[in-house]
Protein backbone atom coordinates (compact mmCIF):
# COMPACT_ATOMS: atom_id res chain seq x y z
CA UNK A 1 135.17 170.03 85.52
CA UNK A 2 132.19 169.70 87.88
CA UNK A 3 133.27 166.66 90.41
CA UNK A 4 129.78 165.62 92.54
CA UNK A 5 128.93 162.41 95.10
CA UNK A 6 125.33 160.71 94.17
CA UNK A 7 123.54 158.05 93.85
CA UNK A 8 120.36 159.05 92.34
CA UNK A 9 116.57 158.98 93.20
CA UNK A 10 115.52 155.30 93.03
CA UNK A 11 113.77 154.66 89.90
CA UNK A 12 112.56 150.68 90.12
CA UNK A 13 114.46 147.76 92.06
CA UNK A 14 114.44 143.64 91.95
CA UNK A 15 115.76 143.33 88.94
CA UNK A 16 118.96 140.74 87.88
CA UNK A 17 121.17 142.88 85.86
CA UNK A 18 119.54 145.26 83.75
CA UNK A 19 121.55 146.60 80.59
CA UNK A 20 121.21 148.55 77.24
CA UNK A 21 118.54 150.96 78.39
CA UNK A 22 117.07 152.89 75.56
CA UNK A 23 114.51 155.65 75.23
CA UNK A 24 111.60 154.76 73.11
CA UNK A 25 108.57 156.52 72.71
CA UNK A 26 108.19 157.77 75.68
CA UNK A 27 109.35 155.07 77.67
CA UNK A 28 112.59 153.11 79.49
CA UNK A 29 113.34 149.82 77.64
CA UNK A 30 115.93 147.71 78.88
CA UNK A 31 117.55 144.19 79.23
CA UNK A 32 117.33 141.88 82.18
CA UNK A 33 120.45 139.62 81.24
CA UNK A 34 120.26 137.42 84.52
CA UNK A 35 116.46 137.01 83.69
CA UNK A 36 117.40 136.87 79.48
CA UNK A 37 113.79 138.77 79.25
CA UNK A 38 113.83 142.37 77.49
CA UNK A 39 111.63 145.16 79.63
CA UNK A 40 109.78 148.44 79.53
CA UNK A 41 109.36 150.47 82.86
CA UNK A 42 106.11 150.97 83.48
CA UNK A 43 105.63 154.34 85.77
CA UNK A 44 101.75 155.60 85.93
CA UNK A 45 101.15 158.06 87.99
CA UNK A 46 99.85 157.52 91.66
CA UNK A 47 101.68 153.45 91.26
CA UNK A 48 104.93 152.58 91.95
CA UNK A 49 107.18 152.46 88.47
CA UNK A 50 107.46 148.52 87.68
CA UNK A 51 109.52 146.35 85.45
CA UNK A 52 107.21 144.68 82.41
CA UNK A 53 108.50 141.98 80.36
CA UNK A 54 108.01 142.38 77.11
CA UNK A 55 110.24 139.36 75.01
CA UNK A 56 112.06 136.71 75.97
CA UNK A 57 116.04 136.30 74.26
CA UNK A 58 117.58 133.34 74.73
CA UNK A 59 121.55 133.61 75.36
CA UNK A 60 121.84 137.06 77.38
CA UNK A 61 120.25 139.81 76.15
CA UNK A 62 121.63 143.48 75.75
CA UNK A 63 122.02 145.91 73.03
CA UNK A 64 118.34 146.87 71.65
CA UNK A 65 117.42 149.08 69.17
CA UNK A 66 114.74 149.94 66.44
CA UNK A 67 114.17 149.12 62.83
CA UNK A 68 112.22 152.46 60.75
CA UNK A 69 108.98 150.28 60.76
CA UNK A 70 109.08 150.20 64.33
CA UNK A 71 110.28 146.71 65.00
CA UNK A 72 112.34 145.58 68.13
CA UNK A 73 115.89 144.23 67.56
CA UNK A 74 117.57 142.65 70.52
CA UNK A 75 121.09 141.07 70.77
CA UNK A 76 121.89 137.68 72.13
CA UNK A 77 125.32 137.86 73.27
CA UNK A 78 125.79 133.95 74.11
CA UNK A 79 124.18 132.38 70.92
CA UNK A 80 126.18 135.96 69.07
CA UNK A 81 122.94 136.72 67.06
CA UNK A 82 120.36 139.12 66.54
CA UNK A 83 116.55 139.14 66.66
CA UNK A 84 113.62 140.57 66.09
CA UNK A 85 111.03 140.51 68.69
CA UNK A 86 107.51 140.92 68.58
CA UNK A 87 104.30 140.02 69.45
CA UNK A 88 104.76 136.46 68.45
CA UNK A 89 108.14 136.10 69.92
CA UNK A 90 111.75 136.39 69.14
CA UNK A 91 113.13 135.47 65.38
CA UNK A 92 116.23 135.47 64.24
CA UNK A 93 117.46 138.91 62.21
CA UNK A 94 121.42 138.21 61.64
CA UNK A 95 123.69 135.65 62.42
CA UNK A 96 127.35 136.62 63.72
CA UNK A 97 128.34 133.42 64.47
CA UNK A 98 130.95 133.13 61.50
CA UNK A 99 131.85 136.93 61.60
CA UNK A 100 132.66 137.26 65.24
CA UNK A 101 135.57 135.48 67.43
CA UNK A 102 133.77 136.13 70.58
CA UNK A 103 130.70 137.05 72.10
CA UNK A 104 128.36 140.04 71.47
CA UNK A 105 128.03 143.45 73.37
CA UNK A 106 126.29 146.51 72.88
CA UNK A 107 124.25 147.72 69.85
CA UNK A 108 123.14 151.25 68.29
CA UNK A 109 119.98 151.05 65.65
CA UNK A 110 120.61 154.08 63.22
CA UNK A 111 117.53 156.07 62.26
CA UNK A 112 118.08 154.02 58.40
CA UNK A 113 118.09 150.92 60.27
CA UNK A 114 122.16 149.62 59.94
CA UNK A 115 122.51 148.55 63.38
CA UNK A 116 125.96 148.51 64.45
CA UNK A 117 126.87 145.67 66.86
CA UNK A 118 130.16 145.23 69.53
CA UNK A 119 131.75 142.49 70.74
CA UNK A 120 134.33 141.69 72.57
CA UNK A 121 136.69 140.40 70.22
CA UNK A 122 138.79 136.99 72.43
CA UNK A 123 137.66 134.53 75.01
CA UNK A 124 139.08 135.86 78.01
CA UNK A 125 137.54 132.89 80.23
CA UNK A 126 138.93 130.55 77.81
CA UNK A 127 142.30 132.61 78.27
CA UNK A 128 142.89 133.55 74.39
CA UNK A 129 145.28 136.21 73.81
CA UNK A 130 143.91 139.38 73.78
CA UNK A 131 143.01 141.18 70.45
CA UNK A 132 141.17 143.95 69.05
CA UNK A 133 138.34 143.75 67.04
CA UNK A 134 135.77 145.93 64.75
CA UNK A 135 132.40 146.97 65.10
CA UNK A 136 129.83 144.78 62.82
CA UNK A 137 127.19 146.68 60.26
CA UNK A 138 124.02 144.72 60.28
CA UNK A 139 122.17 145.98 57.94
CA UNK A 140 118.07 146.54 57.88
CA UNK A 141 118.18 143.34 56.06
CA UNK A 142 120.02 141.30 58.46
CA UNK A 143 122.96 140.72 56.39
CA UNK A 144 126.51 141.30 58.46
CA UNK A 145 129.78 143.29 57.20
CA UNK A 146 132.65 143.61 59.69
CA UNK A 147 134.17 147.28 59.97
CA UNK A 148 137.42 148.48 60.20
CA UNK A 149 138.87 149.57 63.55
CA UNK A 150 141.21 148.72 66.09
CA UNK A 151 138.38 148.41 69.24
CA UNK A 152 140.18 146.90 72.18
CA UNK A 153 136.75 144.96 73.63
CA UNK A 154 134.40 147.52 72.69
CA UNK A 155 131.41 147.68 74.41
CA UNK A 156 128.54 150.77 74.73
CA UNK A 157 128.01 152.46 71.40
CA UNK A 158 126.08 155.06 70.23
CA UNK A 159 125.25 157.37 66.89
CA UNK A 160 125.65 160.71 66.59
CA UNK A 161 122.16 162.48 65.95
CA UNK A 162 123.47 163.76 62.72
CA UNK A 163 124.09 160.45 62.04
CA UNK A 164 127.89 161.15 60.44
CA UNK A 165 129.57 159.28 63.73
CA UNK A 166 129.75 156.07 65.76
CA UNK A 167 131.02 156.35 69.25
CA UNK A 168 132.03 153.48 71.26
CA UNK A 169 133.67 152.93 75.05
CA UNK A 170 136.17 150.53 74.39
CA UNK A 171 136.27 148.69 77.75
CA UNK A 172 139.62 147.43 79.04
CA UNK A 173 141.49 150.74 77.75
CA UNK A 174 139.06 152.80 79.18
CA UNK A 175 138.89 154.69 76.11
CA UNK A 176 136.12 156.57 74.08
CA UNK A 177 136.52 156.58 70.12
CA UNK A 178 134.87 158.25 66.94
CA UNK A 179 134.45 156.33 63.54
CA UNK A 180 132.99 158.12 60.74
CA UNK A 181 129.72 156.86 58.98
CA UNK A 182 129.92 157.12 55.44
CA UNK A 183 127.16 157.41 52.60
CA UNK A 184 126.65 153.62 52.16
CA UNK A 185 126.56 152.95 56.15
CA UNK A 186 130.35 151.64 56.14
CA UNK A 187 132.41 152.76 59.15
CA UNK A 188 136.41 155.06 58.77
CA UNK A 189 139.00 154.94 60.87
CA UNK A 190 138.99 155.09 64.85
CA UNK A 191 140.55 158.39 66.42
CA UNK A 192 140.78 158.88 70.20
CA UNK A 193 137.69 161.06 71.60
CA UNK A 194 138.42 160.67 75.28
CA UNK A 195 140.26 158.71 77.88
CA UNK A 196 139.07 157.85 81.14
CA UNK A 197 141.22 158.17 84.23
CA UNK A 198 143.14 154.96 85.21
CA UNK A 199 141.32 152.06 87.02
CA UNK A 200 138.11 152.25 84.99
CA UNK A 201 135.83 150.70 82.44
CA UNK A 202 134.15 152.30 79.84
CA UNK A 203 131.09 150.51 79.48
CA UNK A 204 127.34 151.88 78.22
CA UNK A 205 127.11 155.25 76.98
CA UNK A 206 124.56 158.16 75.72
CA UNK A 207 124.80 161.25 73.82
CA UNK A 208 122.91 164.99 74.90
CA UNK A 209 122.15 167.24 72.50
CA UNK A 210 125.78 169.06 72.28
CA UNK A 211 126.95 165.75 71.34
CA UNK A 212 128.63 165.35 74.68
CA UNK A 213 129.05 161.49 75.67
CA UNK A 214 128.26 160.45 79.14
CA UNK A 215 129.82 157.18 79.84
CA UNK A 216 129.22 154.56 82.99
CA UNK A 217 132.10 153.16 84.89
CA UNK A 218 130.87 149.79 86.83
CA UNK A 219 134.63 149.23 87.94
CA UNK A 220 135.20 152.62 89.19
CA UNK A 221 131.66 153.20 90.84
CA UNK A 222 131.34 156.27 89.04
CA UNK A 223 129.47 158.12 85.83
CA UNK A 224 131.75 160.98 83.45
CA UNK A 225 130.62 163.28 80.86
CA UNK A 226 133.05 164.21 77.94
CA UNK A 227 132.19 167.59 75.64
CA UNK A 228 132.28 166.37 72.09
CA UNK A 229 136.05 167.74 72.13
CA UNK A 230 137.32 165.22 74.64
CA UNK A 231 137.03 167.45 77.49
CA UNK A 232 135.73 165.67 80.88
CA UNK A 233 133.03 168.38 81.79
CA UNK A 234 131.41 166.47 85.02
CA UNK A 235 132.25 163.44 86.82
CA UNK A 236 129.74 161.68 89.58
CA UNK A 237 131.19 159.22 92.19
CA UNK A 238 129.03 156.43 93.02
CA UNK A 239 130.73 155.17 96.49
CA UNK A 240 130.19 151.57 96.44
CA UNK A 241 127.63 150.79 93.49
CA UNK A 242 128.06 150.39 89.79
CA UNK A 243 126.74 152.30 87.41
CA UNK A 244 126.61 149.84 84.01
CA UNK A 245 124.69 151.92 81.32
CA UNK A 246 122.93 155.13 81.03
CA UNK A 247 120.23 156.68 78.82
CA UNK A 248 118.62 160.32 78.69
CA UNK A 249 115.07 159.88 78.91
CA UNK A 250 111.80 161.30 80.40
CA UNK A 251 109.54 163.99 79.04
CA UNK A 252 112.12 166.65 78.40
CA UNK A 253 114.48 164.07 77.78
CA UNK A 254 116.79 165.66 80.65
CA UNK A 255 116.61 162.87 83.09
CA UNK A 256 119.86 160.64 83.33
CA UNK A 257 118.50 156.83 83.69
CA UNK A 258 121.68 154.75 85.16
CA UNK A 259 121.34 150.74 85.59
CA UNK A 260 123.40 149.89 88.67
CA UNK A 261 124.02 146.88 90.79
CA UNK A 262 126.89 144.46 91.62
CA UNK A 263 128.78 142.88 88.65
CA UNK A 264 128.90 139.54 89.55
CA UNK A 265 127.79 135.61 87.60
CA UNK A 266 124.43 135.68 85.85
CA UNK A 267 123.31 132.85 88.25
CA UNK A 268 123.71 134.74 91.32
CA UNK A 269 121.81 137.92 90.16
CA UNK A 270 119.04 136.02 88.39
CA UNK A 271 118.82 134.07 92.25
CA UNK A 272 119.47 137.22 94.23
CA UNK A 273 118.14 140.34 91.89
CA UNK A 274 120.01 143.33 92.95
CA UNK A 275 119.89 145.11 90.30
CA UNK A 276 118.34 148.48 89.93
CA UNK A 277 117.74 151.50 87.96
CA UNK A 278 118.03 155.17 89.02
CA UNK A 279 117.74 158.61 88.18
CA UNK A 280 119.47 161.87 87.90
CA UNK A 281 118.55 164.85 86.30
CA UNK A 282 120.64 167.34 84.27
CA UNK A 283 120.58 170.38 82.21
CA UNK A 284 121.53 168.93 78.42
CA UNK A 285 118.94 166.75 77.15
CA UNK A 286 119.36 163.83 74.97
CA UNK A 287 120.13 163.69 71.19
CA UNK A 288 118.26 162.23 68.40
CA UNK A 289 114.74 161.41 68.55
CA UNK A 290 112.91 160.62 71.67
């Protein structure tokens, strides 16, 4: 295991608190939840990289992902919905409301265009007993199926590029799990893939081409990536900042986009935008399409 201090090369700064980076044709997507706008870095050459808002999402924006037809799906974790977002604005794709306890998370768009959602499964500022949860299928036609799986607050997720496996960081047991994707899009039951070391979070993640998961740890300041048998291969310590989600990205697809910044109440980073994304490059590049 490769054990390293960093904080990456600044990518772009000012923003609130940026989550659920993707990589999408050719560019870095993500959401500003303080700001509840969804963004695309723009980074010509000779011009300093900049933040451009693209949509608008009412409720907290974070999980994004794309429909086959090319067609932006964003999640509203607040109003626990989906939507599609495009030129005209931001419509409504699937409802959750009646399907999920609690508010939204994270969400993975599989190349057939089942998205699979997370959510945190109880109220913990309302103080309701904690309880696990599934994942929910929303499929290309917006209708909503809750899976099977005992997620304790699940939270990043991702799809193998085979498409045959769902990985999600299951955030208060600092725990990385595997559900099989069957035939009709349905998810099988969760097995362990990896555990992080005590005192963490498991919060966004990304896959590399050997299926390897690299995971960001906002409560332990720090970034880890598991082999796709559970071994930790390489773990980064932060120091003092956050690392929230990650993405591979850039023209090989070997650069390791982090969004970092204090986790603190929406108000105070929309007021007081710390938020920032950086950049680390490594040998493995991304999975799946670019």
């Amino acid at each position: 295991m490769t054990a390293q201090q960093g904080t990456g090369r600044l990518v772009v700064s000012g923003i609130g608190f940026a989550e659920g980076p993707r990589w999408h044709e050719g560019a870095l997507w993500f959401s500003d939840m303080a700001r509840e706008r969804i963004c695309r870095l723009v980074d010509e050459p000779g011009a300093p990289a900049r933040a451009e808002d693209v949509g608008i999402i009412p409720g907290t924006p974070s999980g994004l992902g794309w429909l086959p037809d090319g067609t932006l799906l964003a999640v509203s974790m607040h109003r626990r919905t989906v939507y599609r977002v495009d030129a005209d604005g931001a419509r409504l794709h699937a409802d959750l409301r009646r399907t999920v306890p609690a508010d939204l998370n994270d969400m993975v768009v599989a190349p057939n265009g089942n998205a699979y959602v997370t959510g945190f499964g109880y109220d913990a500022a309302a103080g309701e007993k904690r309880q696990a949860t599934g994942v929910c299928l929303v499929r290309p036609d917006g209708s909503v199926e809750l899976q099977q799986g005992e997620l304790w607050r699940p939270n990043g997720v991702a799809v193998t590029a085979d498409g045959r496996r769902l990985v999600v960081a299951e955030t208060r047991l600092h725990r990385i799990s595997v559900q099989d994707i069957a035939a009709d899009g349905t998810l099988g039951e969760r097995r362990d893939l990896a555990h992080l070391p005590s005192g963490t979070w498991a919060d966004g993640v990304c896959l590399d081409a050997e299926d390897a998961v690299w995971v960001a740890d906002p409560k332990g300041h720090g970034v880890f990536r598991f082999l796709a048998d559970g071994t930790l291969d390489r773990q980064i310590d932060f120091g003092m900042d956050s690392p929230v989600a990650c993405v591979l990205g850039g023209p090989e697809r070997r650069t390791l986009y982090l969004t970092v910044g204090p986790v603190r109440p929406m108000h105070e980073a929309r007021t007081d935008p710390q938020g920032r994304i950086v950049a680390i490059d490594v040998d493995v590049p991304g999975a799946g399409r670019p």
